[in-house]
N, C-alpha and C. Protein backbone atom coordinates (compact mmCIF):
# COMPACT_ATOMS: atom_id res chain seq x y z
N UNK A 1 126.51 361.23 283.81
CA UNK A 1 126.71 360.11 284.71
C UNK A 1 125.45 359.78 285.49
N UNK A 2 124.60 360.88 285.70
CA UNK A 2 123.30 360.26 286.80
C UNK A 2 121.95 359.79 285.90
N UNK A 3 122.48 359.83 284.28
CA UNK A 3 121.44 359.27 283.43
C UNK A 3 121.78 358.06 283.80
N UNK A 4 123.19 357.53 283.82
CA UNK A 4 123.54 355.95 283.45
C UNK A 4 123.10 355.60 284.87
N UNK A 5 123.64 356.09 285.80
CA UNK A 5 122.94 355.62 287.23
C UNK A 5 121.29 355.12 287.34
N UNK A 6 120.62 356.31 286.99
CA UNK A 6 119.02 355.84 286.89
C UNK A 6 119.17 354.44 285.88
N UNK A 7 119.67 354.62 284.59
CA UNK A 7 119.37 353.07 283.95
C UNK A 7 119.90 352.17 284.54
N UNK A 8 121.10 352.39 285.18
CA UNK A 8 121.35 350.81 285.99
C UNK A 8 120.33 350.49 286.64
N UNK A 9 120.02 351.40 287.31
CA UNK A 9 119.19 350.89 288.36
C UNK A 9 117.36 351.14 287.86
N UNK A 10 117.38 350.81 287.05
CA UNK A 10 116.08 350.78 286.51
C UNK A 10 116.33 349.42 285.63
N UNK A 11 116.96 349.30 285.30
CA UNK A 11 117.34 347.72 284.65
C UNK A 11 117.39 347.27 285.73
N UNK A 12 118.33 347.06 286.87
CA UNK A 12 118.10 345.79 288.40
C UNK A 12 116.71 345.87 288.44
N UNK A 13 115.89 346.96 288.32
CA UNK A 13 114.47 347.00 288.96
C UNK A 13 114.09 346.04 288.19
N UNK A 14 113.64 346.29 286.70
CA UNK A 14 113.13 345.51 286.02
C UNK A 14 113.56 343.67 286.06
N UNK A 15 114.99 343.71 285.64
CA UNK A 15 115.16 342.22 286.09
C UNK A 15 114.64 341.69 287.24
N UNK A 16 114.70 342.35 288.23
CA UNK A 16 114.77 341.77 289.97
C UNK A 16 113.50 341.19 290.13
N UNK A 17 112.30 342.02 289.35
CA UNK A 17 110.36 341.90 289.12
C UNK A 17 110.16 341.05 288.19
N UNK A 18 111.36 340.49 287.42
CA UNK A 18 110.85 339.51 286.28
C UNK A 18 110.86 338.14 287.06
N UNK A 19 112.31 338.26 287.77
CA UNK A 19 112.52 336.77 288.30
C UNK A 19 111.84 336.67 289.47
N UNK A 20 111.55 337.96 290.41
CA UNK A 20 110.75 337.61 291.04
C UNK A 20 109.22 337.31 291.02
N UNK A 21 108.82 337.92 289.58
CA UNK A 21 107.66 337.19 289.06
C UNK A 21 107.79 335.94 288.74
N UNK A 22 108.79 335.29 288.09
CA UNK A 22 108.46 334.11 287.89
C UNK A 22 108.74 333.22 289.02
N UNK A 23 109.72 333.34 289.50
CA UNK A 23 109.60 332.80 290.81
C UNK A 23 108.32 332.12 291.69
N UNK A 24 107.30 333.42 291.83
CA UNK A 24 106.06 333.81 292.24
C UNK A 24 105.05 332.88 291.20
N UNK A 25 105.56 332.87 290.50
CA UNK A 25 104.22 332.44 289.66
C UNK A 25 104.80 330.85 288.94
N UNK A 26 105.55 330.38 289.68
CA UNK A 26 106.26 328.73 289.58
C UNK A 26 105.30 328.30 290.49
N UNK A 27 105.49 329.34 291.85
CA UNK A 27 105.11 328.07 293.17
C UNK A 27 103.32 328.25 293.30
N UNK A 28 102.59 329.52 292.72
CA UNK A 28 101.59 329.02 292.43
C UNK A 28 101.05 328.31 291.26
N UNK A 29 102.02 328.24 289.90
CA UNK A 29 101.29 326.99 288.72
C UNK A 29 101.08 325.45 289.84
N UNK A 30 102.37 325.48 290.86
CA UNK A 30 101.91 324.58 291.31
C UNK A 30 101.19 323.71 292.21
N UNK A 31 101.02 324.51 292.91
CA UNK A 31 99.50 325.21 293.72
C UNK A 31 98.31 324.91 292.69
N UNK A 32 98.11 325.47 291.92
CA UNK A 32 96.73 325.30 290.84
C UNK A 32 95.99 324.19 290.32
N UNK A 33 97.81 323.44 289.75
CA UNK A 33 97.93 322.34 289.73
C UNK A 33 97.53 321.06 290.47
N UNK A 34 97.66 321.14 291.22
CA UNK A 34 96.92 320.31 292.60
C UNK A 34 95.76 320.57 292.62
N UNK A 35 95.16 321.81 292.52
CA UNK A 35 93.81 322.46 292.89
C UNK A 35 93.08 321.82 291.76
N UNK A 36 93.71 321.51 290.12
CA UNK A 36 93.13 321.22 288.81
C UNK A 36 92.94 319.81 289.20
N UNK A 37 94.03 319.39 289.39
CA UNK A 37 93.71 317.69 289.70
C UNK A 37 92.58 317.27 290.71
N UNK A 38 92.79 317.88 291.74
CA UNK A 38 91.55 317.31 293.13
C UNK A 38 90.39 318.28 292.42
N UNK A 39 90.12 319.21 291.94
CA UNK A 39 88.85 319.88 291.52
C UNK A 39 88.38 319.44 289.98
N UNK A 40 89.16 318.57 288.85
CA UNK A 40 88.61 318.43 288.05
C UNK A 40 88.02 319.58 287.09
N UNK A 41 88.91 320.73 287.31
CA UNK A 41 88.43 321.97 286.67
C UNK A 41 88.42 321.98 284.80
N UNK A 42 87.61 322.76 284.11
CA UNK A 42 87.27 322.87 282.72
C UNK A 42 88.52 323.76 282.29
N UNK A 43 88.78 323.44 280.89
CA UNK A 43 89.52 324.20 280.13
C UNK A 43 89.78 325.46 280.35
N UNK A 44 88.65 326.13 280.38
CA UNK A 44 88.77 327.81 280.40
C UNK A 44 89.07 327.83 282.24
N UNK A 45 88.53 327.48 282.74
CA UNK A 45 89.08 327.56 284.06
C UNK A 45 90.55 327.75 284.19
N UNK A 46 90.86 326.55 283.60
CA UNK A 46 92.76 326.35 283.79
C UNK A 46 93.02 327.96 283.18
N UNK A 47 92.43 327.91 281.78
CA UNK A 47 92.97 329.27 280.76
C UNK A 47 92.92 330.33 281.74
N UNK A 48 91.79 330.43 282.31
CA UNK A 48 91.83 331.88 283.33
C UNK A 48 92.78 331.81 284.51
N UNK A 49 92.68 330.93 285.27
CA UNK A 49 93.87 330.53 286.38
C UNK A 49 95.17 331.31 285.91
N UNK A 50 95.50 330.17 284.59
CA UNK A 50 97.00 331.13 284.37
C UNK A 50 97.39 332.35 284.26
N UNK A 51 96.07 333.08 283.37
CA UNK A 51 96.15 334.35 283.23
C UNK A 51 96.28 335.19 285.00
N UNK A 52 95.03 334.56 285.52
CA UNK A 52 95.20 335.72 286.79
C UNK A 52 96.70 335.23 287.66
N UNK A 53 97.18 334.26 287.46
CA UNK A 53 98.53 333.60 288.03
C UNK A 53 99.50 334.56 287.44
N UNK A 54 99.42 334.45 286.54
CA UNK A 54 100.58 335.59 285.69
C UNK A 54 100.67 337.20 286.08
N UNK A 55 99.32 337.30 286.23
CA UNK A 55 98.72 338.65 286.55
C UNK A 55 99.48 339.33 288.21
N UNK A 56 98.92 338.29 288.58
CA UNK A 56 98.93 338.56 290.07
C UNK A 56 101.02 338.52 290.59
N UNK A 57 101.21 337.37 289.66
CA UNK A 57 102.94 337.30 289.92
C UNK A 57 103.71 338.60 289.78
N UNK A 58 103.15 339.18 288.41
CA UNK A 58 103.51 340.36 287.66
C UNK A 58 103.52 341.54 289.06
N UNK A 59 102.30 341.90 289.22
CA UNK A 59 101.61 342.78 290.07
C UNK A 59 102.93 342.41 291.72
N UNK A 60 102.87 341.47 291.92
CA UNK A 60 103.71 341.21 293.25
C UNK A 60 105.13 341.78 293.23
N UNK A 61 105.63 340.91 292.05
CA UNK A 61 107.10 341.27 291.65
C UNK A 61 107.49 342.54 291.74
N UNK A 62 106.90 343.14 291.03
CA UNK A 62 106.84 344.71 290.61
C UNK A 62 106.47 345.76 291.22
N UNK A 63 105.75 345.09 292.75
CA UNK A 63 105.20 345.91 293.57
C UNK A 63 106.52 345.80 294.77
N UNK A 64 106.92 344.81 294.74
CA UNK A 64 108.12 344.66 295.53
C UNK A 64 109.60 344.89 295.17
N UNK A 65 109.65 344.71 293.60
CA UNK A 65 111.11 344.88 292.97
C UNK A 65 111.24 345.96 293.10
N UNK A 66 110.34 346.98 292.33
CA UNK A 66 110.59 348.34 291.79
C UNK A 66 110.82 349.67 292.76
N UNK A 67 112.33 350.26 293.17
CA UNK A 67 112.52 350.79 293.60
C UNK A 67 112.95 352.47 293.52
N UNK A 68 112.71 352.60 292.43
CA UNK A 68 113.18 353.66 291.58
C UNK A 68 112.05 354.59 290.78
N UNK A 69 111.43 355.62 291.63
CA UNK A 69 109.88 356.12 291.70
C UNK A 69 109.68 356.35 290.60
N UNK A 70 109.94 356.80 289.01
CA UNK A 70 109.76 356.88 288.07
C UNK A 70 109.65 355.98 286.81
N UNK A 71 108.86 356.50 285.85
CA UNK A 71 108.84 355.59 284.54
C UNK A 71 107.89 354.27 285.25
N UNK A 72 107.07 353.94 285.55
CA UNK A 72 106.54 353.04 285.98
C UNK A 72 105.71 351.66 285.13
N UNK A 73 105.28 352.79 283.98
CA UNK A 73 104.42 352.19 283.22
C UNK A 73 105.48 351.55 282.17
N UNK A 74 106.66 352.57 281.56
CA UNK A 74 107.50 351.59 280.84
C UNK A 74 108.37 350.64 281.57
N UNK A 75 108.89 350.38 282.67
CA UNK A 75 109.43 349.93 283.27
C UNK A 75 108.63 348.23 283.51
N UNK A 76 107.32 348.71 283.55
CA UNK A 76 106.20 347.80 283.93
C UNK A 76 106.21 346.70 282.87
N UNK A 77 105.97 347.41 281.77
CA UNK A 77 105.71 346.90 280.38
C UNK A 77 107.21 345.91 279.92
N UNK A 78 108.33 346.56 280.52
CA UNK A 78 109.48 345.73 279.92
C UNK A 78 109.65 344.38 280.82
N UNK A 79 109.14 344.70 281.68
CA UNK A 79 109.36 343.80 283.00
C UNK A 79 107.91 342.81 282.54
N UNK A 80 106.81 343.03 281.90
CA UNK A 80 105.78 342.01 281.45
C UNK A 80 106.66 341.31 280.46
N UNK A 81 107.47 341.94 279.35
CA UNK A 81 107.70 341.56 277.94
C UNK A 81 108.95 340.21 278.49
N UNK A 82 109.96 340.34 279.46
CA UNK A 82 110.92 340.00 279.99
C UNK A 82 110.39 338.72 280.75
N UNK A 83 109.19 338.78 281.92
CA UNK A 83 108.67 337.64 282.69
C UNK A 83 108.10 336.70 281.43
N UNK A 84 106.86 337.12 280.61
CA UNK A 84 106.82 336.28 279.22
C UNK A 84 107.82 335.20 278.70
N UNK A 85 108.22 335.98 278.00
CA UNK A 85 109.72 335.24 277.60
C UNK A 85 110.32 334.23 278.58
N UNK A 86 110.66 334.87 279.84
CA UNK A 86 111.41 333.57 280.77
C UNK A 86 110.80 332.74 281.14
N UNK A 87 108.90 333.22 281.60
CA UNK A 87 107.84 331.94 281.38
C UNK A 87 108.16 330.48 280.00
N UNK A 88 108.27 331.23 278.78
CA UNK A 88 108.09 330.78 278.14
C UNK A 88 109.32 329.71 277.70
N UNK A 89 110.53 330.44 278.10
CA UNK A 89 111.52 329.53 278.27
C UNK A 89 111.44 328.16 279.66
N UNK A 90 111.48 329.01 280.61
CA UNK A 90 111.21 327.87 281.58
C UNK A 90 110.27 326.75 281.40
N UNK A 91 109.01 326.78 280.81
CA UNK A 91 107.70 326.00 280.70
C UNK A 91 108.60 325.17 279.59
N UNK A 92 109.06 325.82 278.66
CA UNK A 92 109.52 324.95 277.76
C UNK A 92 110.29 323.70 277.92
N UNK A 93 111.39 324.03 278.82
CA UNK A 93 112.68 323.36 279.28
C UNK A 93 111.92 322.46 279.78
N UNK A 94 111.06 323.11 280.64
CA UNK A 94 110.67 321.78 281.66
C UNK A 94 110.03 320.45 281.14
N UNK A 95 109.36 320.88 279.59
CA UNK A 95 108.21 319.74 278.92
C UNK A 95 109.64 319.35 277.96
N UNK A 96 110.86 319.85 277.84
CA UNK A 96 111.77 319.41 276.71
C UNK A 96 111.01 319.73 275.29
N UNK A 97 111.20 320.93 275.62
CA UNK A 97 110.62 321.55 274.38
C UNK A 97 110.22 321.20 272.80
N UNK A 98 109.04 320.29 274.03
CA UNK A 98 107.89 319.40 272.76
C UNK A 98 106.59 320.44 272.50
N UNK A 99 106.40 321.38 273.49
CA UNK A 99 105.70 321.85 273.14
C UNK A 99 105.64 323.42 273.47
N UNK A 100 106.53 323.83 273.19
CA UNK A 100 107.01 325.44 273.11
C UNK A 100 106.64 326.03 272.17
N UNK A 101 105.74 327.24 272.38
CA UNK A 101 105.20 327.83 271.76
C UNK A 101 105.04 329.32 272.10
N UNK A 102 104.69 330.02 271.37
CA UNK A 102 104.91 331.67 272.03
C UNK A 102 103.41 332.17 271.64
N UNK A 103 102.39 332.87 272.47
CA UNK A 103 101.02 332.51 272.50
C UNK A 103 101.08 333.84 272.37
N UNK A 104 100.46 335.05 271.66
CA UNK A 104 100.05 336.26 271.13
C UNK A 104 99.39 336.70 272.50
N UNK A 105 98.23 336.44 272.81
CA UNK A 105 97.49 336.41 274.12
C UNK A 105 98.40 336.70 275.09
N UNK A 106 98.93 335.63 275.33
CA UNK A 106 100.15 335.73 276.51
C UNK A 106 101.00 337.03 276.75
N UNK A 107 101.64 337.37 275.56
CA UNK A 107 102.26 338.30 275.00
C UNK A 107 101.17 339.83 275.49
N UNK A 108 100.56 339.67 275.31
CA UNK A 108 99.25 341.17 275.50
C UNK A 108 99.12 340.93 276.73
N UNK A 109 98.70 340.10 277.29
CA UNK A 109 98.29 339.95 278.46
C UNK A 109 99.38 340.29 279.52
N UNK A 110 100.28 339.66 279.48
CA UNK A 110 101.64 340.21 280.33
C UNK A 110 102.15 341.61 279.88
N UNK A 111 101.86 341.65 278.93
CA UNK A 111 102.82 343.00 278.72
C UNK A 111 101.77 344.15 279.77
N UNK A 112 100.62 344.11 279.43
CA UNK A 112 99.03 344.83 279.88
C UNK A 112 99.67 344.99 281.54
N UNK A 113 99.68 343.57 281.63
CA UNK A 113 99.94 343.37 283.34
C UNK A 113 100.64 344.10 283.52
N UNK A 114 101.88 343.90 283.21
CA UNK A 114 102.98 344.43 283.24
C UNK A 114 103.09 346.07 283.75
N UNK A 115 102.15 346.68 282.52
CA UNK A 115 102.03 348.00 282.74
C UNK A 115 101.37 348.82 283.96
N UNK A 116 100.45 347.81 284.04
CA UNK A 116 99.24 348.30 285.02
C UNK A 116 99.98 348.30 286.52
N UNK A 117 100.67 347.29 286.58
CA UNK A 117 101.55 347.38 288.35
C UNK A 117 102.75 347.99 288.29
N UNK A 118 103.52 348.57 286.87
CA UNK A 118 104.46 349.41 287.08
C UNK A 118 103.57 350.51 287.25
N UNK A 119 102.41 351.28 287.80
CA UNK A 119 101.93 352.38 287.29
C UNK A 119 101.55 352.37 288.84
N UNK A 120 100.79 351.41 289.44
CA UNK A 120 100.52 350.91 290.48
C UNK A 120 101.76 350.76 291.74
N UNK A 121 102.54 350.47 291.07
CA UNK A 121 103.77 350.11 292.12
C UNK A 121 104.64 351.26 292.47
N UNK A 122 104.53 352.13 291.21
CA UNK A 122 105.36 353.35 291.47
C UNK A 122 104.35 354.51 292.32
N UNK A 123 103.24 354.11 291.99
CA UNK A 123 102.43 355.32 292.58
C UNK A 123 101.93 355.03 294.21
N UNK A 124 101.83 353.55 294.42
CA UNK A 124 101.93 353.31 296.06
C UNK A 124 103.06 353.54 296.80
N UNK A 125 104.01 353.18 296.29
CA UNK A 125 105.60 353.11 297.23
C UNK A 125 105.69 355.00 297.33
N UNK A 126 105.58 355.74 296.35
CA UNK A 126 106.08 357.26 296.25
C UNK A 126 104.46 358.13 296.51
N UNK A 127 103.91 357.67 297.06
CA UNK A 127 102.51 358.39 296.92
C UNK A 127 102.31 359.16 298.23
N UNK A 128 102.16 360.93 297.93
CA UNK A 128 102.24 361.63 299.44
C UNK A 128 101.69 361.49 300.31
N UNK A 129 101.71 361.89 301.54
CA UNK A 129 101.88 360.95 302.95
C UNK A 129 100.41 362.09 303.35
N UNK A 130 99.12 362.37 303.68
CA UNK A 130 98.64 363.14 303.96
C UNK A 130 98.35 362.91 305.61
């Protein structure tokens, strides 16, 4: 019974860091957005924006969702693979999925994220008190 306990509650963790990543990383695309228009920014600019947007959402979510001191890095990683996906759904819906596409990059890149602030998130919140 206290296996299934930890997975419940390691699944809320993970969901809770996805939506609160995307959440997080809605209200700055549109933030950027504004910033792209009045700054006239280059291609790779935008390309990097999103990435560190994604990055940084990931890193927040997960630093705030994750309550459950263990498994950090897989926890991290499912919670990248999970925000992806709902990115990718949401972006879609919103253009009426003319131009939905599932980007390999994206996919590495979030998952990466992903890992790096479950590893990060578990080791600040539980880290001994000297």
């Amino acid at each position: 019974m206290k296996n299934a306990d930890i997975l419940k509650k390691d699944g809320v963790d993970v969901l809770k860091a996805s939506l609160a990543a995307l959440l997080i990383s809605l209200a700055a695309v549109l933030v950027f957005a504004l910033i792209v228009r009045w700054a006239s920014l280059e291609d790779t600019a935008i390309t990097v924006g999103n990435y560190v947007i994604k990055a940084v959402a990931l890193l927040i979510g997960v630093t705030v969702c994750f309550r459950n001191p263990h498994a950090g890095a897989f926890k991290g990683l499912i919670t990248g693979v999970i925000y992806m996906l709902l990115c990718v759904f949401v972006f879609a819906v919103s253009d009426g999925f003319k131009s939905a596409n599932f980007n390999f990059a994206d996919f590495l890149t979030t998952a990466i994220a992903g890992t790096l602030s479950g590893i990060i998130a578990v080791n600040l919140r539980h880290s001994p008190k000297t």
